[in-house]
Structure formats: structure tokens, C-alpha cells
C-alpha atoms as a PDB file:
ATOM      1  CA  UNK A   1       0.000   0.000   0.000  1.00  0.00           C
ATOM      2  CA  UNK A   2       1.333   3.829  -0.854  1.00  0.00           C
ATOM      3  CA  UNK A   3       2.617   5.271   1.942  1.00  0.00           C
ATOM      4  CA  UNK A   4       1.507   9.018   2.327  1.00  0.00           C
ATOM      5  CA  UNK A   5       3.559  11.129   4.828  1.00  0.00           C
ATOM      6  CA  UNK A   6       5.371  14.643   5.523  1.00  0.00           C
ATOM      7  CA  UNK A   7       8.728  13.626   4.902  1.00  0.00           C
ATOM      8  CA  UNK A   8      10.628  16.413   3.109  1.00  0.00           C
ATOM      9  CA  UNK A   9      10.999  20.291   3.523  1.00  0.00           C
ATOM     10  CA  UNK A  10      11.926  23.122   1.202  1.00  0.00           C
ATOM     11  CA  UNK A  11      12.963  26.570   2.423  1.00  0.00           C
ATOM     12  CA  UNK A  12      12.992  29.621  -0.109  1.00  0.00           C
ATOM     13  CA  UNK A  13      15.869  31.744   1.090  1.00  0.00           C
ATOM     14  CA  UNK A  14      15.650  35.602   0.218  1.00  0.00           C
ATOM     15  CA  UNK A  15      17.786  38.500   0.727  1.00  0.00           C
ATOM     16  CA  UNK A  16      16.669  42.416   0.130  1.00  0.00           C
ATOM     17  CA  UNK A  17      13.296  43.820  -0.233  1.00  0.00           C
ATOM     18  CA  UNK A  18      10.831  44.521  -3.721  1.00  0.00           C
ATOM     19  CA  UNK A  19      11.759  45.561  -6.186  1.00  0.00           C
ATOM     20  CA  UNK A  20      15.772  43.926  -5.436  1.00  0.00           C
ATOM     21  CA  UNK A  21      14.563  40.823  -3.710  1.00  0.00           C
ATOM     22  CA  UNK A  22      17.347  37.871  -4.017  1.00  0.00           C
ATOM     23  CA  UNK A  23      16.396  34.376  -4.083  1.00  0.00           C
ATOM     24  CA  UNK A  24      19.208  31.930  -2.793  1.00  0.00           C
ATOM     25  CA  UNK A  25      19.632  28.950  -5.624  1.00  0.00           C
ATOM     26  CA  UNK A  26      22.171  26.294  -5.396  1.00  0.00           C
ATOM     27  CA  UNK A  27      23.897  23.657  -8.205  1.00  0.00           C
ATOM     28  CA  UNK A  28      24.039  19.832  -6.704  1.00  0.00           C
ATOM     29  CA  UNK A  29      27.621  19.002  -6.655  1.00  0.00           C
ATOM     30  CA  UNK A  30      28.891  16.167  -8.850  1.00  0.00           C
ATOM     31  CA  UNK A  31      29.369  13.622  -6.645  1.00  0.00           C
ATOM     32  CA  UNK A  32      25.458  14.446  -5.204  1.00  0.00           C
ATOM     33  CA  UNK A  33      22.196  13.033  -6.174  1.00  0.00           C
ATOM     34  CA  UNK A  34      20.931  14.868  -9.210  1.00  0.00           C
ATOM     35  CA  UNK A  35      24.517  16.212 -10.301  1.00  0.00           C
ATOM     36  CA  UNK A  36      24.345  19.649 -12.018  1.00  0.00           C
ATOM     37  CA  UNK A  37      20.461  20.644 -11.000  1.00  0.00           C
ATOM     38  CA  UNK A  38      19.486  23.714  -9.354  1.00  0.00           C
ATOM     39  CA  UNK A  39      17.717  23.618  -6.242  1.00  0.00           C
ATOM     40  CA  UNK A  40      16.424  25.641  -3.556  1.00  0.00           C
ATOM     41  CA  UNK A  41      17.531  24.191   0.117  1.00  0.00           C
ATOM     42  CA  UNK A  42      15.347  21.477   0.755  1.00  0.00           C
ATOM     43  CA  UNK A  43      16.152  17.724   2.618  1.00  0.00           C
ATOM     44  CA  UNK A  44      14.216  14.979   4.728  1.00  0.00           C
ATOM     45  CA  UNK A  45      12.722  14.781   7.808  1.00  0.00           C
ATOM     46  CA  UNK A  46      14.837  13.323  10.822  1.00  0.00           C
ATOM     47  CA  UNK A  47      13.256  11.130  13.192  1.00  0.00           C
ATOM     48  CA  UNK A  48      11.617  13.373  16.275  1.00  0.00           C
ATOM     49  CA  UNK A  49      11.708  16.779  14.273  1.00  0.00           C
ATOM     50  CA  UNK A  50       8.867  18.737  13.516  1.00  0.00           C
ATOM     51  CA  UNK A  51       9.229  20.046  10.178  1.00  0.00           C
ATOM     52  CA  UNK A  52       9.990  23.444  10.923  1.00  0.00           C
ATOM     53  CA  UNK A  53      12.479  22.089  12.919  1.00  0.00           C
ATOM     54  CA  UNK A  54      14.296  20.420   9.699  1.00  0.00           C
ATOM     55  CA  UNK A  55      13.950  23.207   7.655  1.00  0.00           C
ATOM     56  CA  UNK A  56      16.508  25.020   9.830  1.00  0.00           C
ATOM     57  CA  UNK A  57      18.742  22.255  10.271  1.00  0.00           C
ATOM     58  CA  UNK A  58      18.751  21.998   6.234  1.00  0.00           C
ATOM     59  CA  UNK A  59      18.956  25.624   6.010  1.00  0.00           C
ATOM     60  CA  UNK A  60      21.946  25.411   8.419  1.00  0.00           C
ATOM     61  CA  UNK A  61      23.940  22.531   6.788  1.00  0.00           C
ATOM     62  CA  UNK A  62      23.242  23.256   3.382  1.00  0.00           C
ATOM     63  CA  UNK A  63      24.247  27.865   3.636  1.00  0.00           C
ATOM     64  CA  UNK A  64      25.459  28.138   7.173  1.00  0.00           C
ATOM     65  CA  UNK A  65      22.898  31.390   7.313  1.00  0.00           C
ATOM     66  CA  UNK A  66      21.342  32.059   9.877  1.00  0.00           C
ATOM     67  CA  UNK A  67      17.774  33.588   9.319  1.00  0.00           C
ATOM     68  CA  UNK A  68      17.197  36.979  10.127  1.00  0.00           C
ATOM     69  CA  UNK A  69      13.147  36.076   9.792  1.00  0.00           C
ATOM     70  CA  UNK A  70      12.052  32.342   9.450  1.00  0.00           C
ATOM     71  CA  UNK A  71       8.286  31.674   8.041  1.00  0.00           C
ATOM     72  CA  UNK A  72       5.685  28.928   6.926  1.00  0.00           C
ATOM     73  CA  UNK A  73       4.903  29.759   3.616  1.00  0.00           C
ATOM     74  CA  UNK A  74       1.514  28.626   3.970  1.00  0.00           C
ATOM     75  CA  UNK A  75       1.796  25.863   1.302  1.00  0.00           C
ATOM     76  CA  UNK A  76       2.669  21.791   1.219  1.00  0.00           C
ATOM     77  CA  UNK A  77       3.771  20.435  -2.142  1.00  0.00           C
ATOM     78  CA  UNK A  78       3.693  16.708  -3.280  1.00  0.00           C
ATOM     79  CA  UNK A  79       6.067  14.451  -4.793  1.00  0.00           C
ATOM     80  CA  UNK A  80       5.915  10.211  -5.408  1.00  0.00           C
ATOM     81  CA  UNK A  81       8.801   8.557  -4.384  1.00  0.00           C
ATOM     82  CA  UNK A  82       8.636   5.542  -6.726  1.00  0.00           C
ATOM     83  CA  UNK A  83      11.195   3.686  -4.764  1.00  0.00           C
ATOM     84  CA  UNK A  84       9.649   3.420  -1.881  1.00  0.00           C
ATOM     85  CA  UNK A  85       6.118   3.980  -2.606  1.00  0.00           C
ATOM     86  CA  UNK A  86       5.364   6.957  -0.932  1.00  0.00           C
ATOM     87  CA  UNK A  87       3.877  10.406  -1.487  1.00  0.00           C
ATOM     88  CA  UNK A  88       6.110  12.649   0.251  1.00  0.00           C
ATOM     89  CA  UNK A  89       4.496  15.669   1.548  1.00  0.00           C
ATOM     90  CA  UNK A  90       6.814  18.836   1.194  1.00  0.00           C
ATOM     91  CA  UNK A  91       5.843  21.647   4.229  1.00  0.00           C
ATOM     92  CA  UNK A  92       7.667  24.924   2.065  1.00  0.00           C
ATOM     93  CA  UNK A  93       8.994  27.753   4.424  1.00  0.00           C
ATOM     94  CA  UNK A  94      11.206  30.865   3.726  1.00  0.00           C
ATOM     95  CA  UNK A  95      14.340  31.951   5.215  1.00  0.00           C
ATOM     96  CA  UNK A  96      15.172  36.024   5.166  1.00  0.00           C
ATOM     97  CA  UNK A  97      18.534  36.539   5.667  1.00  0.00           C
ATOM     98  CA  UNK A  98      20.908  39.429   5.820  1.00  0.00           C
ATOM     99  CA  UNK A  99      21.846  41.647   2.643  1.00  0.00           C
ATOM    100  CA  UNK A 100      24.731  40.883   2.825  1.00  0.00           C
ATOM    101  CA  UNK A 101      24.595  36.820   3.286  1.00  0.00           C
ATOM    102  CA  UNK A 102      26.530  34.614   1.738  1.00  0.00           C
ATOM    103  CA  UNK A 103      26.378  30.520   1.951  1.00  0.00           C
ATOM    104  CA  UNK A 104      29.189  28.559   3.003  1.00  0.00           C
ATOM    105  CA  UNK A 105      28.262  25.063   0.824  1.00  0.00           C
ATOM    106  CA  UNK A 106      28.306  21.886   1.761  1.00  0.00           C
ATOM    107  CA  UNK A 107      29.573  18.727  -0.218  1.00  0.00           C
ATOM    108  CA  UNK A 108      26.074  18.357  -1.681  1.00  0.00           C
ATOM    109  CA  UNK A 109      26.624  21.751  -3.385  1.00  0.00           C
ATOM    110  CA  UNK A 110      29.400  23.228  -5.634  1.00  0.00           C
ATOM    111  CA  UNK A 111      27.997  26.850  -6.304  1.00  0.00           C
ATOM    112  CA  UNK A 112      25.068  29.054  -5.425  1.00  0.00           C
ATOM    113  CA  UNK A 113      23.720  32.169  -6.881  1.00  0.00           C
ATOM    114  CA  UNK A 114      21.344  35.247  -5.269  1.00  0.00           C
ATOM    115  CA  UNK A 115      19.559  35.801  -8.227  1.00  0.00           C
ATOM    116  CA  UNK A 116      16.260  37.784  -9.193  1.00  0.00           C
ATOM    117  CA  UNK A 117      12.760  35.926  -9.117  1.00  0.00           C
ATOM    118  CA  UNK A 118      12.731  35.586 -12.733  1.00  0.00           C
ATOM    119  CA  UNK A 119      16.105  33.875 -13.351  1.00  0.00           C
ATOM    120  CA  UNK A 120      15.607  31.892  -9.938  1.00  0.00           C
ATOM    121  CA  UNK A 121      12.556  30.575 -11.430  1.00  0.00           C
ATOM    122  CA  UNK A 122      13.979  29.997 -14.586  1.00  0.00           C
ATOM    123  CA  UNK A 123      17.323  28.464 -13.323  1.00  0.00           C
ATOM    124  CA  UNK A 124      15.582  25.647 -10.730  1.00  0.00           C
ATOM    125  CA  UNK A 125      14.644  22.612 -11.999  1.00  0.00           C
ATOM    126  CA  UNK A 126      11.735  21.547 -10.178  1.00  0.00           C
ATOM    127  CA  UNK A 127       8.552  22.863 -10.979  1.00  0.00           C
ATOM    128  CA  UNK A 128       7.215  23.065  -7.454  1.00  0.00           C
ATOM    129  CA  UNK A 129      10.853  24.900  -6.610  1.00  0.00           C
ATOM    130  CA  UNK A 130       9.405  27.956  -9.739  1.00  0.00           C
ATOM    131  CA  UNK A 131       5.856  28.155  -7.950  1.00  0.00           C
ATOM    132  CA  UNK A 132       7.591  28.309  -4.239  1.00  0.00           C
ATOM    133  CA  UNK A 133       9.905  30.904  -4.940  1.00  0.00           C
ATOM    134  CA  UNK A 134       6.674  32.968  -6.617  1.00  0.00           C
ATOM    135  CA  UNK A 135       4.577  33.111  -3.496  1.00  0.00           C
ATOM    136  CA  UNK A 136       7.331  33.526  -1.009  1.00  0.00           C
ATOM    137  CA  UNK A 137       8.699  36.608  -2.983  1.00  0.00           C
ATOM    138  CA  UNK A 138       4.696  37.691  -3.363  1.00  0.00           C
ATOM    139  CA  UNK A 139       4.300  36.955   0.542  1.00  0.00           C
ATOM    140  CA  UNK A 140       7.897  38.478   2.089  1.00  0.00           C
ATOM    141  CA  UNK A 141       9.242  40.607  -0.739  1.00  0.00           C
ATOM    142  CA  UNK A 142       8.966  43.718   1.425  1.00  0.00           C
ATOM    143  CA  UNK A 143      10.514  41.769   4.459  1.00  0.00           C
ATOM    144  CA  UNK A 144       7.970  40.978   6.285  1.00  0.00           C
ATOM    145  CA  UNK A 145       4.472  39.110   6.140  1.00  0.00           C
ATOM    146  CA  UNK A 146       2.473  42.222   6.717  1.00  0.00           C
ATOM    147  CA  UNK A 147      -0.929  41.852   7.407  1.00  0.00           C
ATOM    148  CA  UNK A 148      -0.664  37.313   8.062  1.00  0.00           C
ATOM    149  CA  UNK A 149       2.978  38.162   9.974  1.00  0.00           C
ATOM    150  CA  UNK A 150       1.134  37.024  13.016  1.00  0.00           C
ATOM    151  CA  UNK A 151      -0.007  33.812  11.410  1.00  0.00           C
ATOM    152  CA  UNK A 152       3.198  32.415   9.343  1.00  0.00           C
ATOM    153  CA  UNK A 153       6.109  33.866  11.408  1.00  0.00           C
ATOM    154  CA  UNK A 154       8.073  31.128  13.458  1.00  0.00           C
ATOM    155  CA  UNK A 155      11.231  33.016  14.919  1.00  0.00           C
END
């Protein structure tokens, strides 16, 4: 029987405010799974964590920035895992950072790039990854969450 669970997390990572938002995208390395795609940060679910939780861990290990503003974006994606028959379900969140950020990669990355939304979108290869980056830029482009701040801010 397909398993259906919340077992993966992506976190949109912007710097700046509308109109010179930044949206953090980074290249697998090629010794990684999916060699050469671009990606926002994203990763599984450890046993125990909640998946806010793992969204800063992966935001941690994968750019080593901390967030100057950490959100739910409001929105779960869904992917099939043919291999092991599940339909992972993918809390999104977004990490605002500093101007001035900059990642420090890990070995599952070999470069990264603050680009605007329209080359982010057009430089990440999942499809879910174009439609993320959208609505968090549309939600905390200015910085903030304005009126729903009280509703999607964690920390």
C-alpha cells in the first residue's frame, strides 16, 4: 500500500526587499544526487523533528545562514517517491537573511547564486521549486508578512 507522509521540507531563502529581492539557488555538486540541477535548500525529515524544525537544520547545513526572519509559507507540495512507494508531503517555508549573506556550501553543493525571481525561477529545476519561490517573494518581498505576519512567522 502507498505510503503518504510529511517527509521532506523546502525553504525559499531571500535577501533584500521589492523591487531587489534575491532568491538563494544552489547547483548539486557532482558527486550528489541529481549532479548539475538547481535547487532551492530542501532535505528529509529526521526522526523526532517537527518540520519546521528540519527546515533550519537543512537551512543550516546546506548555507550556514542564519535567518534573520524564518516563516511557513503557507503551502505543502507533493512528490511520489517511486522507490519506496510513498507520497512525500513537502511543508515549504522561507528563510530572510541578511543583505549581505553569503552561503558557506556543503559537499552536496558546488555553487550558489542570489539571483532575481525571474532567473531563480527559470534556473531551478523543479517545478514546485518555480511556484515556491513565486509566493514567497509575493508573501515576504517587502521583508515581512504584513498583514498574516502574526499567522506564518516562526522566529
Amino acid at each position: 500500500m502507498t505510503k503518504i507522509g510529511v517527509s521532506l521540507v523546502d525553504v525559499y531563502v531571500l535577501r533584500g526587499t521589492s523591487p531587489a529581492v534575491e532568491c538563494l539557488v544552489l547547483r548539486r555538486a557532482p558527486s550528489a544526487v541529481r549532479p548539475g540541477s538547481w535547487e532551492t535548500v530542501h532535505g528529509r525529515i529526521d526522526a523526532g523533528e517537527a518540520p519546521h524544525q528540519a527546515a533550519l537544520r537543512e537551512l543550516q547545513e546546506e548555507t550556514g545562514i542564519p535567518p534573520l526572519r524564518f516563516y511557513n509559507l503557507s503551502r505543502v507540495e507533493s512528490f511520489y517517491l517511486h522507490k519506496s512507494d510513498e507520497v512525500a508531503l513537502i511543508p515549504a517555508f522561507v528563510a530572510l537573511v541578511a543583505p549581505d549573506a553569503e552561503p558557506t556550501l556543503s559537499e552536496e553543493h558546488d555553487r550558489a547564486e542570489w539571483l532575481p525571481l525571474a532567473a531563480a525561477s527559470a534556473r531551478v529545476t523543479w517545478p514546485r521549486e518555480r511556484r515556491g519561490l513565486e509566493d514567497a517573494v509575493a508573501l515576504f518581498g517587502t521583508g515581512n508578512a504584513g498583514t498574516v505576519e502574526d499567522v506564518l512567522r516562526i522566529c
